[in-house]
N, C-alpha and C. Protein backbone atom coordinates (compact mmCIF):
# COMPACT_ATOMS: atom_id res chain seq x y z
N UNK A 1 79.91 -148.99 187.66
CA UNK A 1 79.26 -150.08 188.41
C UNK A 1 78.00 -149.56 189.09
N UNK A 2 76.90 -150.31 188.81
CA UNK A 2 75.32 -149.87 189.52
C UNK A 2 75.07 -150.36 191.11
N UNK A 3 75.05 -149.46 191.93
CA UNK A 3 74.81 -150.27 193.62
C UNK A 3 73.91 -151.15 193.02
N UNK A 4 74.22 -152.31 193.91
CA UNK A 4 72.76 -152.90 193.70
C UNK A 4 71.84 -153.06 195.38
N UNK A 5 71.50 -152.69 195.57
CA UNK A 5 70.49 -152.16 196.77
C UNK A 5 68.73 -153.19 196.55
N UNK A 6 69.03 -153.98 197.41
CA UNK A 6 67.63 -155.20 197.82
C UNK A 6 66.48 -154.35 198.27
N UNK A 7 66.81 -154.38 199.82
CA UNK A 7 65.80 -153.96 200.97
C UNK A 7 64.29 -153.76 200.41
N UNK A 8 64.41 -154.70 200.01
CA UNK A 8 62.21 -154.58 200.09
C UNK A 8 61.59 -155.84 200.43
N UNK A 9 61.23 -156.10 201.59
CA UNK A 9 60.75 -156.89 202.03
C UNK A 9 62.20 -158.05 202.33
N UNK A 10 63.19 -157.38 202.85
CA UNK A 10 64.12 -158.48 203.22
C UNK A 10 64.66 -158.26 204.61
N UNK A 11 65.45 -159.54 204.92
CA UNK A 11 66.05 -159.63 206.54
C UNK A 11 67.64 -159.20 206.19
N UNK A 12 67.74 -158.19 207.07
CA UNK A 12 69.58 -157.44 207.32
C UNK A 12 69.47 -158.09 208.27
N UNK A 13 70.83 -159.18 208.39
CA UNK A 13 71.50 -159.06 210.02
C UNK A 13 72.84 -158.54 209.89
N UNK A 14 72.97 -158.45 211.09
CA UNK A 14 74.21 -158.11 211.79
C UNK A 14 74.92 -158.77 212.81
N UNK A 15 76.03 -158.73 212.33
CA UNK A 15 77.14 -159.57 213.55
C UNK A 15 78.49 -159.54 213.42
N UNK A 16 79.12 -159.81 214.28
CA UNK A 16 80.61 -160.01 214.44
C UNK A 16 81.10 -161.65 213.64
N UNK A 17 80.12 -162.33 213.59
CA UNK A 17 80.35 -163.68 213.76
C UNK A 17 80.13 -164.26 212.02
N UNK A 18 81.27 -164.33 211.64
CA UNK A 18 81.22 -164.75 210.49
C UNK A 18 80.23 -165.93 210.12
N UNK A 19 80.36 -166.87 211.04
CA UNK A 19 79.45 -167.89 210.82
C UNK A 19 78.13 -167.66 211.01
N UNK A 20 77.84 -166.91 212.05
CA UNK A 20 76.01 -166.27 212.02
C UNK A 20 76.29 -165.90 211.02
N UNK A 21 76.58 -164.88 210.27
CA UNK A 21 76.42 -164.16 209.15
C UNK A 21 76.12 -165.67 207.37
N UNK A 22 76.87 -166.27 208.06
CA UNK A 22 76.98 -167.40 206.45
C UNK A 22 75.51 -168.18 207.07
N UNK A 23 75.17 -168.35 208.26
CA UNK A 23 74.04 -168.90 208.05
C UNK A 23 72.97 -168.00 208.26
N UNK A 24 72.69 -166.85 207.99
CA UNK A 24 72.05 -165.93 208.35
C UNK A 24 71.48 -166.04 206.34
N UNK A 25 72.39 -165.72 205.97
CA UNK A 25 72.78 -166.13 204.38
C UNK A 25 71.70 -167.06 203.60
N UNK A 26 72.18 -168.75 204.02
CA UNK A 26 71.49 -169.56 204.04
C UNK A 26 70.27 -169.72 204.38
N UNK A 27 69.62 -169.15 204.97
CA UNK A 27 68.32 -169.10 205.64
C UNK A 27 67.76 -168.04 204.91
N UNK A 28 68.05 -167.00 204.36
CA UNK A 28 67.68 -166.56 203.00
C UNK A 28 68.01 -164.69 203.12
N UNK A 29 68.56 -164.42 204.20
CA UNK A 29 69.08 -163.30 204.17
C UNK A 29 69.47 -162.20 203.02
N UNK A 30 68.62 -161.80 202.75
CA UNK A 30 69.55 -160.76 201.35
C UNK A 30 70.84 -159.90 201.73
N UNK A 31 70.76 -159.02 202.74
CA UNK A 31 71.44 -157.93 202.86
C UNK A 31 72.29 -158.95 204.62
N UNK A 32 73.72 -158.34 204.65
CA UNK A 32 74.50 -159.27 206.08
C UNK A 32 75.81 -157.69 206.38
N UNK A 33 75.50 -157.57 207.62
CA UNK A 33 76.15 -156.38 207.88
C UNK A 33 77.43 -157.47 209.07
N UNK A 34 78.57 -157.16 208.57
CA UNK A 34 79.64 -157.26 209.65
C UNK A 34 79.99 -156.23 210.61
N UNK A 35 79.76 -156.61 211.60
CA UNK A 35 80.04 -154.99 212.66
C UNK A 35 80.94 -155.85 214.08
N UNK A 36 82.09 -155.67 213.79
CA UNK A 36 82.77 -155.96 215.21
C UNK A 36 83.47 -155.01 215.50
N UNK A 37 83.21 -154.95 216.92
CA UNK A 37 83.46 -153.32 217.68
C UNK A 37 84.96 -153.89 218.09
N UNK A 38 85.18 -155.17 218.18
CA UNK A 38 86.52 -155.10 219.31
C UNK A 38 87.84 -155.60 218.51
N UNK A 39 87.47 -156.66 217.56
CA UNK A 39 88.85 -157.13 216.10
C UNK A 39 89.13 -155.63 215.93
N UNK A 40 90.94 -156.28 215.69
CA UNK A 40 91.73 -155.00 215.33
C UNK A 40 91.71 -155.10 213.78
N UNK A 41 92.10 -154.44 212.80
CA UNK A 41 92.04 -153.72 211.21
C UNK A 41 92.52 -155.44 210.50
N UNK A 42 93.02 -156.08 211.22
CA UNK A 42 93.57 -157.19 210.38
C UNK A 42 92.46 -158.18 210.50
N UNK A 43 92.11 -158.42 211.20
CA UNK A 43 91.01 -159.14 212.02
C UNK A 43 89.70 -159.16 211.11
N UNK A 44 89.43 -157.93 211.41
CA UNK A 44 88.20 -157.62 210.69
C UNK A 44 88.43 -157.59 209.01
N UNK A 45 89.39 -157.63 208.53
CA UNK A 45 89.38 -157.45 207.02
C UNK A 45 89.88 -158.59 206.62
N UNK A 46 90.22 -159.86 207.17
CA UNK A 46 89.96 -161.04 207.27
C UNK A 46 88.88 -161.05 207.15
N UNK A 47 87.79 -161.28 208.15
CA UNK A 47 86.53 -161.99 208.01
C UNK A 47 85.73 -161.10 207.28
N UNK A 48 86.15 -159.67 206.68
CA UNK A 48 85.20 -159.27 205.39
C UNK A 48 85.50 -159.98 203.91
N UNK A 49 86.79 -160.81 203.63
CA UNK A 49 87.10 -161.42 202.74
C UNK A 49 86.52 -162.22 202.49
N UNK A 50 86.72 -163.07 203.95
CA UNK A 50 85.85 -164.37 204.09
C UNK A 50 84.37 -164.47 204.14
N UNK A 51 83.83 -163.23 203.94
CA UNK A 51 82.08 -163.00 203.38
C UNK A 51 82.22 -162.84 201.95
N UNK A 52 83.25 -162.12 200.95
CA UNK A 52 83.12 -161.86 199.73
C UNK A 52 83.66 -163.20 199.44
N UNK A 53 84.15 -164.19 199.78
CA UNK A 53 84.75 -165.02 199.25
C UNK A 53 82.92 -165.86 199.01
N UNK A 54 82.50 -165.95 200.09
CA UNK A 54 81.23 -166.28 200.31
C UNK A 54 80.31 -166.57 199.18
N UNK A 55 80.29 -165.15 198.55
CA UNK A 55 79.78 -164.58 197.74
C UNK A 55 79.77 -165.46 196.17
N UNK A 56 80.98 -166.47 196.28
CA UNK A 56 80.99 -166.98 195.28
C UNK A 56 79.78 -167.92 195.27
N UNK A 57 79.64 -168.30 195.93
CA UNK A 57 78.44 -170.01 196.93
C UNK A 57 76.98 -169.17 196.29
N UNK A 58 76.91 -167.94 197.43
CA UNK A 58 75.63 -167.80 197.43
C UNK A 58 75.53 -165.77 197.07
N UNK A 59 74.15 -165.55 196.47
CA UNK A 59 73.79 -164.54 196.34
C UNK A 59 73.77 -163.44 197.17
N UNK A 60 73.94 -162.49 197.93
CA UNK A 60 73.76 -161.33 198.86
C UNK A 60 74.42 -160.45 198.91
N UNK A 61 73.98 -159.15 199.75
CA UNK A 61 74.58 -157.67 199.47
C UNK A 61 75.61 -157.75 201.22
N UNK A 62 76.99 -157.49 200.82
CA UNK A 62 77.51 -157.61 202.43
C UNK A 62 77.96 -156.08 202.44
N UNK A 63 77.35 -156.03 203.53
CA UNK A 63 77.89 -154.75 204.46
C UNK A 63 78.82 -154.96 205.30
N UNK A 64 80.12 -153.28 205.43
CA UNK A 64 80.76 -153.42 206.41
C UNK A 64 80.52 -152.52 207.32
N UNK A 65 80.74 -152.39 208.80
CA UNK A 65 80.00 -151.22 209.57
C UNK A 65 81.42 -150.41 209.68
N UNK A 66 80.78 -148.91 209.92
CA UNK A 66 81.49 -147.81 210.33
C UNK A 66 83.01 -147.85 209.68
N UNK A 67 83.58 -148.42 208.87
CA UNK A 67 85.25 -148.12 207.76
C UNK A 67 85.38 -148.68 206.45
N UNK A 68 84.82 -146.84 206.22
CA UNK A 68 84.79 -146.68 204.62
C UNK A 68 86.08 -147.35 204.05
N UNK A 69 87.44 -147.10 204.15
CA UNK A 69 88.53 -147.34 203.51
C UNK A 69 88.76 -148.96 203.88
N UNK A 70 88.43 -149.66 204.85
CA UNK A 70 88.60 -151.11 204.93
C UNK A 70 87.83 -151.70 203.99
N UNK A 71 86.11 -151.08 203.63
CA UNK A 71 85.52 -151.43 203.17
C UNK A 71 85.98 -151.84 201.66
N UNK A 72 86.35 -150.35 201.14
CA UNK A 72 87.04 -150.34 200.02
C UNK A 72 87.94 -151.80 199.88
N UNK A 73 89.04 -151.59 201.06
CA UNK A 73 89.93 -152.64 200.56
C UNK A 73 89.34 -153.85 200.43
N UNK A 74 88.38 -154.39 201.32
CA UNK A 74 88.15 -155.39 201.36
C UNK A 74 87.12 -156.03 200.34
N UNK A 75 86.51 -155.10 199.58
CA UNK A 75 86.13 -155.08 198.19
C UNK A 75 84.36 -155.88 198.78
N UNK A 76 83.75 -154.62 200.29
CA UNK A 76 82.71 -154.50 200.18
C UNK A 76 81.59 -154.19 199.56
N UNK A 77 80.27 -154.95 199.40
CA UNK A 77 79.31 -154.43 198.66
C UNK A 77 78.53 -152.70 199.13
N UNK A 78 79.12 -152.24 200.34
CA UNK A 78 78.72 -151.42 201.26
C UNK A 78 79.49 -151.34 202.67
N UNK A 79 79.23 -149.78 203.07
CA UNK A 79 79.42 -149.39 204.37
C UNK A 79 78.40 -148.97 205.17
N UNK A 80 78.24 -149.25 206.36
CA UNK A 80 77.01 -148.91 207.17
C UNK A 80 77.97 -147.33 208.32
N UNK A 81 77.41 -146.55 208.11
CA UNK A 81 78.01 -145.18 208.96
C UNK A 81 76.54 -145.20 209.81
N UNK A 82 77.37 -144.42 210.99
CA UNK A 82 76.81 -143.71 212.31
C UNK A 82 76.66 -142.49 212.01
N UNK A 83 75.73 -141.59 213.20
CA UNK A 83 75.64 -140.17 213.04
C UNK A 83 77.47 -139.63 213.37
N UNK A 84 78.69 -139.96 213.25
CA UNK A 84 79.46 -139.38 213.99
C UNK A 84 80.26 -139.47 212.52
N UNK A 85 79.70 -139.86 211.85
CA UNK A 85 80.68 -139.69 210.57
C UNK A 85 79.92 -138.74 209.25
N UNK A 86 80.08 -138.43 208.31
CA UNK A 86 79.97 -137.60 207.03
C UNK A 86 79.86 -138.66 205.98
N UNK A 87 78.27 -138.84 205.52
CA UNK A 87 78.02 -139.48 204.06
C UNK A 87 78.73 -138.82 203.49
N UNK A 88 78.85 -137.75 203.39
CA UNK A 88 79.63 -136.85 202.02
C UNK A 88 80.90 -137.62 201.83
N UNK A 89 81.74 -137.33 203.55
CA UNK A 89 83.22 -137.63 203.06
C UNK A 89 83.00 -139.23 202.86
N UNK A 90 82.36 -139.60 203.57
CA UNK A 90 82.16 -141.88 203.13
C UNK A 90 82.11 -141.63 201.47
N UNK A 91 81.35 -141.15 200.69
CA UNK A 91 81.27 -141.29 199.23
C UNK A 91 82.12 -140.74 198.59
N UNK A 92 83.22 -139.87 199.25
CA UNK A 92 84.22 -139.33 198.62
C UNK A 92 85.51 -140.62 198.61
N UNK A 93 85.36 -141.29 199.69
CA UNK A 93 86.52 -142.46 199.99
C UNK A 93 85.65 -143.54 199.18
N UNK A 94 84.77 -143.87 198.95
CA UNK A 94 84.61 -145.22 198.76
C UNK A 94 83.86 -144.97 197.19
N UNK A 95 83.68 -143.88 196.32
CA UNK A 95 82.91 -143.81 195.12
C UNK A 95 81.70 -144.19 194.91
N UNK A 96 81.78 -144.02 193.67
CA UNK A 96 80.15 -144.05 193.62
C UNK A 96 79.23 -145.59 193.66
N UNK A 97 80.28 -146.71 193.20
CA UNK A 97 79.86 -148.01 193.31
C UNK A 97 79.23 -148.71 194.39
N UNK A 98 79.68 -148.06 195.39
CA UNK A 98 79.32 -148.31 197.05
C UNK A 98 78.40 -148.15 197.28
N UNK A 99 77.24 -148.88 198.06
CA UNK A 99 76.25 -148.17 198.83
C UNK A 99 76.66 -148.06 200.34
N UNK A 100 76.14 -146.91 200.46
CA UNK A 100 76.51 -146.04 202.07
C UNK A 100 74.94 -146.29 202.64
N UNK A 101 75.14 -146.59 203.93
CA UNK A 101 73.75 -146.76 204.65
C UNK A 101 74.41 -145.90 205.72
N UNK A 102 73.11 -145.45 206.34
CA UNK A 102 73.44 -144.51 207.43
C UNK A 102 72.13 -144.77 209.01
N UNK A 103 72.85 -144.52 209.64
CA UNK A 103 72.15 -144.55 211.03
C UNK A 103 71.03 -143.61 211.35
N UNK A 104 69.81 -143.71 211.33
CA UNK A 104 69.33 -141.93 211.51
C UNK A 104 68.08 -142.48 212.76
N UNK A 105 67.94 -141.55 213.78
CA UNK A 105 67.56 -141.96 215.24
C UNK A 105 65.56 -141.09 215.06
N UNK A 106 65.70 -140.21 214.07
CA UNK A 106 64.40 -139.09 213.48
C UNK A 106 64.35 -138.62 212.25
N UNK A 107 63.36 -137.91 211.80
CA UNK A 107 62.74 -137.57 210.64
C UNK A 107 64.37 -136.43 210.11
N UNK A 108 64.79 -136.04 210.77
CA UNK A 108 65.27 -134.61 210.62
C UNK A 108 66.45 -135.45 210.22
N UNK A 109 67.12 -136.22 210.94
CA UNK A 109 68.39 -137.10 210.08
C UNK A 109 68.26 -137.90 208.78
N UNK A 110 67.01 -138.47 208.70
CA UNK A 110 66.72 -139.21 207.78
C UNK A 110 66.80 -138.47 206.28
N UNK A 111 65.73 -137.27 206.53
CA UNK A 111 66.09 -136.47 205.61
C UNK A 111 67.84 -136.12 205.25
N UNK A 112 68.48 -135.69 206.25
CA UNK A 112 69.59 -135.25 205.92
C UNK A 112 70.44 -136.01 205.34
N UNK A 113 70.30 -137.60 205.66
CA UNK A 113 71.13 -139.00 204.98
C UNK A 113 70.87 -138.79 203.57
N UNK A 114 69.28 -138.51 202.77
CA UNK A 114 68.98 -138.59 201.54
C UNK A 114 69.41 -137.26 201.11
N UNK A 115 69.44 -136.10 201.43
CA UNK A 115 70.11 -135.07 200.64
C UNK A 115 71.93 -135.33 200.59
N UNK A 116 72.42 -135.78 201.65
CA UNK A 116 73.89 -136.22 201.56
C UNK A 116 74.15 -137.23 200.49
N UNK A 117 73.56 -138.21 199.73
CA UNK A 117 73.21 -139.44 199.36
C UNK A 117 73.51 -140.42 199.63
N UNK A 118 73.30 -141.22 200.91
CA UNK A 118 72.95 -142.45 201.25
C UNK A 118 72.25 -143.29 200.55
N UNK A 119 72.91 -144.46 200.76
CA UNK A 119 71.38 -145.06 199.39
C UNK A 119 70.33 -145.73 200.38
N UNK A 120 70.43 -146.24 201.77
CA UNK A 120 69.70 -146.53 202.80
C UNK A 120 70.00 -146.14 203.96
N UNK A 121 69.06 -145.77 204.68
CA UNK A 121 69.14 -145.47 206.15
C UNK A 121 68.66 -146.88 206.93
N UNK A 122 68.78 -146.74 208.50
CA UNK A 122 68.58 -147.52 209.47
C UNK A 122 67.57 -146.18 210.60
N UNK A 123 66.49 -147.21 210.81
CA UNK A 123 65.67 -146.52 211.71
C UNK A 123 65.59 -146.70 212.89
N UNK A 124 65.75 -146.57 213.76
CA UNK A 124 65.79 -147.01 215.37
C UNK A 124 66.89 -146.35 216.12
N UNK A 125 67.01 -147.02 217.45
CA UNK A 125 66.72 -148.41 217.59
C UNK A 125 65.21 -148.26 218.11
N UNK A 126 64.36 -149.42 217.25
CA UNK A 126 62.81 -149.18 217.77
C UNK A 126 62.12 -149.76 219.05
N UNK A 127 63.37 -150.59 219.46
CA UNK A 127 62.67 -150.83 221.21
C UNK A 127 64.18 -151.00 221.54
N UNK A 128 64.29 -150.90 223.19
CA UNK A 128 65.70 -151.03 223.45
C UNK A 128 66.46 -151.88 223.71
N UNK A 129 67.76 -151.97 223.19
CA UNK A 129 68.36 -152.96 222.98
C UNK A 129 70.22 -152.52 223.56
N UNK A 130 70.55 -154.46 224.02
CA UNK A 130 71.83 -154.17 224.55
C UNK A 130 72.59 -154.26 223.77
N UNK A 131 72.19 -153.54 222.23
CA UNK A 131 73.67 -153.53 221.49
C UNK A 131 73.92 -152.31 221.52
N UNK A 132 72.90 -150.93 221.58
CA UNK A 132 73.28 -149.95 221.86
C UNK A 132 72.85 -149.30 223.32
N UNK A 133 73.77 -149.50 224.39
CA UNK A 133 73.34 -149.21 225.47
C UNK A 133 73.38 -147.61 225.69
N UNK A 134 72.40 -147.18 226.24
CA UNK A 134 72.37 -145.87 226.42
C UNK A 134 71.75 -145.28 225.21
N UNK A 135 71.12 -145.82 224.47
CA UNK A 135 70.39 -145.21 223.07
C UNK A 135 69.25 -145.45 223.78
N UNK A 136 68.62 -144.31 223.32
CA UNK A 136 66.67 -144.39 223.91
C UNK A 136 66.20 -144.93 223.06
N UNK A 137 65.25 -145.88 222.91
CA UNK A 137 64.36 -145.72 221.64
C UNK A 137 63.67 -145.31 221.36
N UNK A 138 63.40 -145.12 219.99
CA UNK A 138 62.60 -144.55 219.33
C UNK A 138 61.38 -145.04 218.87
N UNK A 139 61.13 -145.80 219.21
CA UNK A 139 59.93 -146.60 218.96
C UNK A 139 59.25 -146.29 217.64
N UNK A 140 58.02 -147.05 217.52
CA UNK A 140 57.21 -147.32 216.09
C UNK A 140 56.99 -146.13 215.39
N UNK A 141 57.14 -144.78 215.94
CA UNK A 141 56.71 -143.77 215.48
C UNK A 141 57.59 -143.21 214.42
N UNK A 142 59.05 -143.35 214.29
CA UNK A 142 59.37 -142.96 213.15
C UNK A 142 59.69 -143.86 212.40
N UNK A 143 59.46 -145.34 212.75
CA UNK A 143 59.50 -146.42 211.64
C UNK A 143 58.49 -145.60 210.76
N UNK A 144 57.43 -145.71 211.36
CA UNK A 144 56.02 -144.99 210.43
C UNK A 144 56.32 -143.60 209.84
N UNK A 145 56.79 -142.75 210.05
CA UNK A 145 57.19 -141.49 209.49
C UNK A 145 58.44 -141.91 208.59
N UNK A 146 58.87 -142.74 208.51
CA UNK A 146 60.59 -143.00 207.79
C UNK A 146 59.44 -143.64 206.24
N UNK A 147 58.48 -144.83 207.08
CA UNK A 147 58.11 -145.63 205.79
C UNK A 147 57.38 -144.34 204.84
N UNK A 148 56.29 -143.62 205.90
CA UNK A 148 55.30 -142.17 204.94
C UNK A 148 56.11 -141.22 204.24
N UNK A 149 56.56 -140.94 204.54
CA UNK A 149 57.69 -139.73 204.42
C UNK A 149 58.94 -139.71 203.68
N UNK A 150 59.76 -140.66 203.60
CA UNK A 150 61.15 -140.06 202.97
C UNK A 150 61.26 -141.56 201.65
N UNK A 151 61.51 -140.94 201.06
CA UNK A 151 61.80 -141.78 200.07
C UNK A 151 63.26 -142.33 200.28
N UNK A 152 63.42 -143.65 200.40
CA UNK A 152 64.74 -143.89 200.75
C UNK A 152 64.84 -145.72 201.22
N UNK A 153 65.57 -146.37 200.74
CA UNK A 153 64.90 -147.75 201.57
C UNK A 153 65.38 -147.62 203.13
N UNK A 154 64.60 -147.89 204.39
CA UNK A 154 64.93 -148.15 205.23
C UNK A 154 64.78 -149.40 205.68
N UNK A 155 65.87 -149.63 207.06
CA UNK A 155 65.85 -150.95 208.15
C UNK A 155 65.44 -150.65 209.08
N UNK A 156 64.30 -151.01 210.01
CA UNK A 156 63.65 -150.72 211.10
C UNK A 156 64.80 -151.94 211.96
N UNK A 157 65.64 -151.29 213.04
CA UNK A 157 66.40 -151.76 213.74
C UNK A 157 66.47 -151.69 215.04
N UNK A 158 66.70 -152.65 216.11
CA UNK A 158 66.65 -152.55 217.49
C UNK A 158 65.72 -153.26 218.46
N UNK A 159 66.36 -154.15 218.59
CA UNK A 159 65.27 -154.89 219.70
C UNK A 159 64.31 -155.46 219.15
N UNK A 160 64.22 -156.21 217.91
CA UNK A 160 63.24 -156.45 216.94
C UNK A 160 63.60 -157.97 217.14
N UNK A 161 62.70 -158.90 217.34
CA UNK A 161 62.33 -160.21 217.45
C UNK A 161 60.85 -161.06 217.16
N UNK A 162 60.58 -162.40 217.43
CA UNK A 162 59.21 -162.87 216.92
C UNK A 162 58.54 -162.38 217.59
N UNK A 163 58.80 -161.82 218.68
CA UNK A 163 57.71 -161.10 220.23
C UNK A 163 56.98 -159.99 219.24
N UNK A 164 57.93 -159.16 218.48
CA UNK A 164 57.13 -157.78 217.93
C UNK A 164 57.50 -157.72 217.03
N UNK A 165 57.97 -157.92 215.52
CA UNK A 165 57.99 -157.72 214.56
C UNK A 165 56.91 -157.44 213.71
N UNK A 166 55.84 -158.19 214.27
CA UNK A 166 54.35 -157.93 213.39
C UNK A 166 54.37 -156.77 213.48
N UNK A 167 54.14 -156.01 214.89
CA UNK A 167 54.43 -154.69 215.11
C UNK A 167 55.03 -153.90 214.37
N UNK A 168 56.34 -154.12 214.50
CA UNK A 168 56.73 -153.46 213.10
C UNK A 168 56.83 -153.22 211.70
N UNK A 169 56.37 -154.45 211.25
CA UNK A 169 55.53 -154.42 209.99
C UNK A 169 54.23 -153.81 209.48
N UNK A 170 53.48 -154.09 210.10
CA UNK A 170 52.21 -152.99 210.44
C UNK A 170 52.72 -151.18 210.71
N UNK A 171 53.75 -151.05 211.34
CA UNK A 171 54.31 -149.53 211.21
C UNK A 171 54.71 -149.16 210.01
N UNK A 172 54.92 -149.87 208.70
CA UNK A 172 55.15 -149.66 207.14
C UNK A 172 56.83 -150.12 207.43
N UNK A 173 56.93 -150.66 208.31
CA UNK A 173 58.83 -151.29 207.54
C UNK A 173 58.98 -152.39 206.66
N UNK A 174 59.70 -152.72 205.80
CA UNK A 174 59.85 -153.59 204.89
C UNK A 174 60.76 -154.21 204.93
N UNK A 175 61.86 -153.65 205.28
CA UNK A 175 63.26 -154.31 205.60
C UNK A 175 63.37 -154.03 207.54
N UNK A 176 63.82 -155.77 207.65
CA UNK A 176 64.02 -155.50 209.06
C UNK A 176 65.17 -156.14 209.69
N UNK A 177 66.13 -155.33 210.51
CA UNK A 177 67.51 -155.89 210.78
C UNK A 177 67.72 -156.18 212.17
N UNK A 178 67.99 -157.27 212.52
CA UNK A 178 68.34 -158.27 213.55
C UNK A 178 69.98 -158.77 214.10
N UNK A 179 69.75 -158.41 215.33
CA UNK A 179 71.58 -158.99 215.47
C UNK A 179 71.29 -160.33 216.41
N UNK A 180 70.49 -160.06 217.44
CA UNK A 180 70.42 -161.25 218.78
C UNK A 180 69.58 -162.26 217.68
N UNK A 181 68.44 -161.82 217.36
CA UNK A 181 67.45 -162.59 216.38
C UNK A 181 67.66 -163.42 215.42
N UNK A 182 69.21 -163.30 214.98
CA UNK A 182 69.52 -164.16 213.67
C UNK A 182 69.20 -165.42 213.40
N UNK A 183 68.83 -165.83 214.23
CA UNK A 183 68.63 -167.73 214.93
C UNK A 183 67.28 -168.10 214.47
N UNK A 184 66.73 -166.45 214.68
CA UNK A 184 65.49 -167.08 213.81
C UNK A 184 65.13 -166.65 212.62
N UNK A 185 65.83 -166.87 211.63
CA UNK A 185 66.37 -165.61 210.41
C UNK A 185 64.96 -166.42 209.28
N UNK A 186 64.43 -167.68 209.53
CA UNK A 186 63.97 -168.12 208.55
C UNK A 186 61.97 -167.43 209.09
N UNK A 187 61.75 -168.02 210.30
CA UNK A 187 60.66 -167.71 210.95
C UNK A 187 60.21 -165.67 210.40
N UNK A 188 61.30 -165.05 210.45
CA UNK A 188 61.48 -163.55 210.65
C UNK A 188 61.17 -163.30 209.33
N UNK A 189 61.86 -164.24 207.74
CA UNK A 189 61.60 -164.00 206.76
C UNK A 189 59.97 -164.18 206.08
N UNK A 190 59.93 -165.34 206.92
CA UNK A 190 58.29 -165.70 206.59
C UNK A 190 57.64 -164.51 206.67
N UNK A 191 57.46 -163.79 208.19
CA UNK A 191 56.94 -163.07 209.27
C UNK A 191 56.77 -161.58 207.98
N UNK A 192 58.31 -161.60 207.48
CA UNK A 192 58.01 -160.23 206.70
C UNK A 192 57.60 -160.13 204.81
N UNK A 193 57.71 -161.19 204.61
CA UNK A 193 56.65 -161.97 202.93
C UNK A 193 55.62 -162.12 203.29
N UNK A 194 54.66 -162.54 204.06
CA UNK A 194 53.82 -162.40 204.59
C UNK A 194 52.99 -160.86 204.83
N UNK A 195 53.83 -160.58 205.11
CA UNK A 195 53.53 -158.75 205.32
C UNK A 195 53.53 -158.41 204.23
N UNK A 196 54.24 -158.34 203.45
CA UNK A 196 54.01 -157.98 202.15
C UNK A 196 53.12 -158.43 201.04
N UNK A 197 52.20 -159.61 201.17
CA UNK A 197 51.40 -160.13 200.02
C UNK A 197 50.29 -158.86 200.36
């Protein structure tokens, strides 16, 4: 089976909320990451079903965050890992069909995601945001070193809304991922086709 991996010029969101996620979808979303920190194992592999079931309706790549083996079961298109876990061992649990995305905060992780083989990284968070409290950001500077530099698709992530996204488009990101922002998932898509002609 071939990953099939979008990210060029598309909107990732993220959420707990199955229904943001289906209309996140609708509004033309390619790539939809499920990430709920607080559903217990049953919970959450419920509502990853209920995205692949999805899948029948409409076209898109669903991500699950941080559990490789749920992912598996739940017969994800992908897992999204943190720095606190091992691409290696994620591709050892979930094979080669999977795409593994990974979290990387600088140049020096980013690299290390693509020699591990990740098939995408996440860049940020590029301004600060209350989904990761206590994360500094990293601002535009390694969006721009992630886009020059590493061959790899990235998501410029964090605190990204209509206020500054131009911003970050102009830093070379192509794919850009939104959790509070989803609401404006159609405005955001324009914002980044636009960037790209």
């Amino acid at each position: 089976m071939t990953r099939k991996i979008p990210f060029r010029n598309d909107l990732y969101v993220i959420s707990a909320s199955v229904d943001d996620l289906k209309r996140a979808v609708d509004d033309g979303a390619a790539i939809v990451q499920l990430r709920d920190k607080t559903g217990d194992e049953k919970t959450v592999l419920a509502k990853a079903r209920e995205m692949i079931e999805y899948k029948k309706i409409r076209d898109f790549v669903f991500i699950l965050n941080d559990d490789p083996q749920l992912a598996l079961r739940a017969g994800a298109d992908g897992v999204h890992i943190g720095q606190d876990m091992s691409t290696k061992d994620t591709r050892a649990i979930v094979g080669d069909g999977m795409i593994i995305g990974k979290t990387t905060h600088n140049l020096e992780q980013g690299r290390r995601a693509i020699a591990d083989g990740a098939d995408y990284i996440s860049t940020g968070p590029v301004y600060p945001t209350p989904t990761k409290p206590g994360r500094p950001a990293v601002g535009l500077g390694y969006v721009r070193e992630a886009a020059q530099d590493l061959d790899i698709p990235a998501v410029a992530i964090g605190g990204i809304d209509l206020t500054n996204i131009d911003d970050v488009l102009d830093a070379g990101a192509r794919t850009i991922g939104v959790v509070r922002a989803c609401i404006d998932a159609p405005e955001l898509l324009k914002r980044i086709r636009k960037a790209a002609e």
